[in-house]
C-alpha atoms as a PDB file:
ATOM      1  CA  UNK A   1     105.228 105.940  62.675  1.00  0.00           C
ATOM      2  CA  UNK A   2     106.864 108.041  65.214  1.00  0.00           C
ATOM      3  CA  UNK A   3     103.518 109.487  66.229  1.00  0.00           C
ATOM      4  CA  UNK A   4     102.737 106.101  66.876  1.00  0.00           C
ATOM      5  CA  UNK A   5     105.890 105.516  69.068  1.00  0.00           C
ATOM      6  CA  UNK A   6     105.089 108.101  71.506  1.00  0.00           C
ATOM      7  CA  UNK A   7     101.481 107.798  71.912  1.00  0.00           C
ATOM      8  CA  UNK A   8     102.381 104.465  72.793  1.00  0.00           C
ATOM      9  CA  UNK A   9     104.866 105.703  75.167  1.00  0.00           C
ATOM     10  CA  UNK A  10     102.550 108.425  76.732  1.00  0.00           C
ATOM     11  CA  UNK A  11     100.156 105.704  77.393  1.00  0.00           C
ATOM     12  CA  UNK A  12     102.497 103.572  79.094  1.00  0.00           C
ATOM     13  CA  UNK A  13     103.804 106.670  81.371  1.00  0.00           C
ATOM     14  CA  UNK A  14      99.970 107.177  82.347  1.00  0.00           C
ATOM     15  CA  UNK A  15      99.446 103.588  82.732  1.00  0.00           C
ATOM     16  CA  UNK A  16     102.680 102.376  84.766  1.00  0.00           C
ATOM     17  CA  UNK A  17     102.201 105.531  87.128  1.00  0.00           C
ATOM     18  CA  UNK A  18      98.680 105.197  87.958  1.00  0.00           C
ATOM     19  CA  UNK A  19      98.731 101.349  88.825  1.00  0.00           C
ATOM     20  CA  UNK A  20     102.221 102.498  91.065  1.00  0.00           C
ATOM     21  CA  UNK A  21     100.003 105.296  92.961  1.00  0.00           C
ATOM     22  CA  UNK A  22      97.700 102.395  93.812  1.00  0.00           C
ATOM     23  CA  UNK A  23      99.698 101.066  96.921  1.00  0.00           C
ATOM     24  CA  UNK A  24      97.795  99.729  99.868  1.00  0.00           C
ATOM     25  CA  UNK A  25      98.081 101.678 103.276  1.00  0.00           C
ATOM     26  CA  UNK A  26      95.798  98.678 105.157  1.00  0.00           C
ATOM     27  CA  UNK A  27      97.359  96.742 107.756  1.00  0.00           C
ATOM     28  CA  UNK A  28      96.774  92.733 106.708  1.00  0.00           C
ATOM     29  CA  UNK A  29      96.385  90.528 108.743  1.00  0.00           C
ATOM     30  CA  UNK A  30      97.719  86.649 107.377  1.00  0.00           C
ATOM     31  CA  UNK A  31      96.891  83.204 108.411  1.00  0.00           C
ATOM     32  CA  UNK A  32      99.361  81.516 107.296  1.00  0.00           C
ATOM     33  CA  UNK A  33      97.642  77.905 107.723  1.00  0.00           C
ATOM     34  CA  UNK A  34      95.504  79.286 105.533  1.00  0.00           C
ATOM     35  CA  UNK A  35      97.635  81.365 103.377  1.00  0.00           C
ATOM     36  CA  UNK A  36      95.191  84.292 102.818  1.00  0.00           C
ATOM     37  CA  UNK A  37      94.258  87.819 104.217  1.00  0.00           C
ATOM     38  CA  UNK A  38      91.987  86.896 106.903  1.00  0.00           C
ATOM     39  CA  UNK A  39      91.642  90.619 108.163  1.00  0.00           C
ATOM     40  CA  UNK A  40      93.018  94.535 106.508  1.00  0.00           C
ATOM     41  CA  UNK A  41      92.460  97.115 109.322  1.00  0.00           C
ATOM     42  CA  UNK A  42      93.335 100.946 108.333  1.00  0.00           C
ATOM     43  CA  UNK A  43      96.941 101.855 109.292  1.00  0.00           C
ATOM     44  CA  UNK A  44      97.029 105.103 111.352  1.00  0.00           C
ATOM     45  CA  UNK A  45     100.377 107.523 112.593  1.00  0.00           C
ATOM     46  CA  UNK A  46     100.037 106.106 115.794  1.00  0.00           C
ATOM     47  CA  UNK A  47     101.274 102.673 114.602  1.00  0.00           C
ATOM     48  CA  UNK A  48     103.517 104.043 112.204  1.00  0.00           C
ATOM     49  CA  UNK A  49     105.720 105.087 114.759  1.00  0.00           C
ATOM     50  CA  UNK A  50     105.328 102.432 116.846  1.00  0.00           C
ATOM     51  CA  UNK A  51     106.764 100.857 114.248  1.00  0.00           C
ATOM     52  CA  UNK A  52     109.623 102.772 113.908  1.00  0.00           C
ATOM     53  CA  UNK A  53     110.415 102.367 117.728  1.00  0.00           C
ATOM     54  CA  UNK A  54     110.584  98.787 117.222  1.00  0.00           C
ATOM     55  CA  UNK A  55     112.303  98.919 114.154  1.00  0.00           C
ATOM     56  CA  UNK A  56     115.083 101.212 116.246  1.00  0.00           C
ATOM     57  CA  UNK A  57     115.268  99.052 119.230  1.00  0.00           C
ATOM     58  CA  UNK A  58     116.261  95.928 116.932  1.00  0.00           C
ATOM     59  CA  UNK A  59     119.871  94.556 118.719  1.00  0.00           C
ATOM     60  CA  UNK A  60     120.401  91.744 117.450  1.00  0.00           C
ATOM     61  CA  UNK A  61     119.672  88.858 115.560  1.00  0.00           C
ATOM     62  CA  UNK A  62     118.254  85.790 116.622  1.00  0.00           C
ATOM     63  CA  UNK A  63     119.109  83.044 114.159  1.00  0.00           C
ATOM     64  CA  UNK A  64     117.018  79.929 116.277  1.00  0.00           C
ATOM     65  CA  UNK A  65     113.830  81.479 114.583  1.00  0.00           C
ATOM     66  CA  UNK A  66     112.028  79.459 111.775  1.00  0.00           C
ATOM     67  CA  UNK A  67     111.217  82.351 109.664  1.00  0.00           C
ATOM     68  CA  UNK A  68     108.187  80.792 108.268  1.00  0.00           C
ATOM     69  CA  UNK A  69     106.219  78.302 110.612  1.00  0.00           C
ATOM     70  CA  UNK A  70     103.557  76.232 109.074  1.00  0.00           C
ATOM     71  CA  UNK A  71     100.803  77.650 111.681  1.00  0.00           C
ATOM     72  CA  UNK A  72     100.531  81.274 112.949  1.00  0.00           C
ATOM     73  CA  UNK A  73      99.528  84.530 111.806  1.00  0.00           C
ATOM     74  CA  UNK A  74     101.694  87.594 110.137  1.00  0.00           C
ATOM     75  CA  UNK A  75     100.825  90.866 110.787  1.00  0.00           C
ATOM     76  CA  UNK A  76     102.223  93.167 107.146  1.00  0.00           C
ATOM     77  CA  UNK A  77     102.390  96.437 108.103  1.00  0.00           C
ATOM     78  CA  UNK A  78     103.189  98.529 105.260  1.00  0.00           C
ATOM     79  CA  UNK A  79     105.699 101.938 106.142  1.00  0.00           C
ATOM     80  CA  UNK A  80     104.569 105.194 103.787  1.00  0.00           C
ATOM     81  CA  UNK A  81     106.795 107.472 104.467  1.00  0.00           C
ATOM     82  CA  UNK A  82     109.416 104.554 104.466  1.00  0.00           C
ATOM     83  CA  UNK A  83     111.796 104.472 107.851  1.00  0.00           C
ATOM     84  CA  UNK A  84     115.792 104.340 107.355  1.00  0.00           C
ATOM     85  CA  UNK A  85     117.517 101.370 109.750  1.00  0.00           C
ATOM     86  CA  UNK A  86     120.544 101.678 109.898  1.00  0.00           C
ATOM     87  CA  UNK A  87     122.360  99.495 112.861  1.00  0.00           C
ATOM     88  CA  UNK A  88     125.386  96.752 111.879  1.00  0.00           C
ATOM     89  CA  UNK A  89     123.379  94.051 110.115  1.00  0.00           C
ATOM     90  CA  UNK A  90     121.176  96.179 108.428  1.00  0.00           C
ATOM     91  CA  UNK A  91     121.316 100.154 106.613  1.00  0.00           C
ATOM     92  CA  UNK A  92     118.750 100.721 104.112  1.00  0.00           C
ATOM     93  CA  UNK A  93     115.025 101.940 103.715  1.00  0.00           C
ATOM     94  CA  UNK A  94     112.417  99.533 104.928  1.00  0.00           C
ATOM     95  CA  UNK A  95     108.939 100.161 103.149  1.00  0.00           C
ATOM     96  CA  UNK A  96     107.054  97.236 105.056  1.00  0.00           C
ATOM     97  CA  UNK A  97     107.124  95.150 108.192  1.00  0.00           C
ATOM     98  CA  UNK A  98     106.158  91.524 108.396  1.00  0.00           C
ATOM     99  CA  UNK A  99     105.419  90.514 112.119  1.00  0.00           C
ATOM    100  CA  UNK A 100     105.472  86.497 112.388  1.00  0.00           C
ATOM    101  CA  UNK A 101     103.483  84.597 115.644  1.00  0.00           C
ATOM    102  CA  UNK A 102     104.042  80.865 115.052  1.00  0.00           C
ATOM    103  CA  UNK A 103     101.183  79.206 117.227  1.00  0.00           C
ATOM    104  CA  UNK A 104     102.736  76.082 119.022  1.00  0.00           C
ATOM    105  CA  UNK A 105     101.025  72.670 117.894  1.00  0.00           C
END
């Protein structure tokens, strides 16, 4: 029985940590109209501090935004190694970064 128990276990250790080394490092590209993946372009360093320029630069909020518009596109840029923000709304990792363009009707 306890044989059992851990060979069971094992197996779940191998399985849980292989499907979490699985992460995707493409860019994806949303339409939101649509509500599917319309485009995944590779994610280089470049961008990935781009990113965390932007991410720095953040001073304040702006609270007149609809956070989800019914048209547009979202860029989901996903953050590996992940980028601490720290400012006075915000201190914590950040392991992605969703970029929202509404499109005017």
């Amino acid at each position: 029985m306890i044989k059992k128990v851990l060979i069971s276990f094992c197996i779940f250790i191998l399985y849980t940590t292989n499907a979490m080394a699985q992460t995707n490092h493409q860019i994806q590209i949303i339409d939101i109209k649509k509500g599917k993946v319309i485009k995944n372009v590779q994610k280089s360093p470049d961008l990935q501090q781009e990113v965390e320029k932007f991410l720095e630069g953040i001073t304040g909020v702006y609270v007149k935004l609809n956070p989800y518009p019914n048209n547009g596109f979202v860029i989901k840029i996903p953050l590996e190694p992940n980028v601490t923000v720290k400012n006075q709304w915000f201190n914590d990792l950040v392991d992605e970064v969703m970029i929202i363009f509404p499109v005017q009707e």
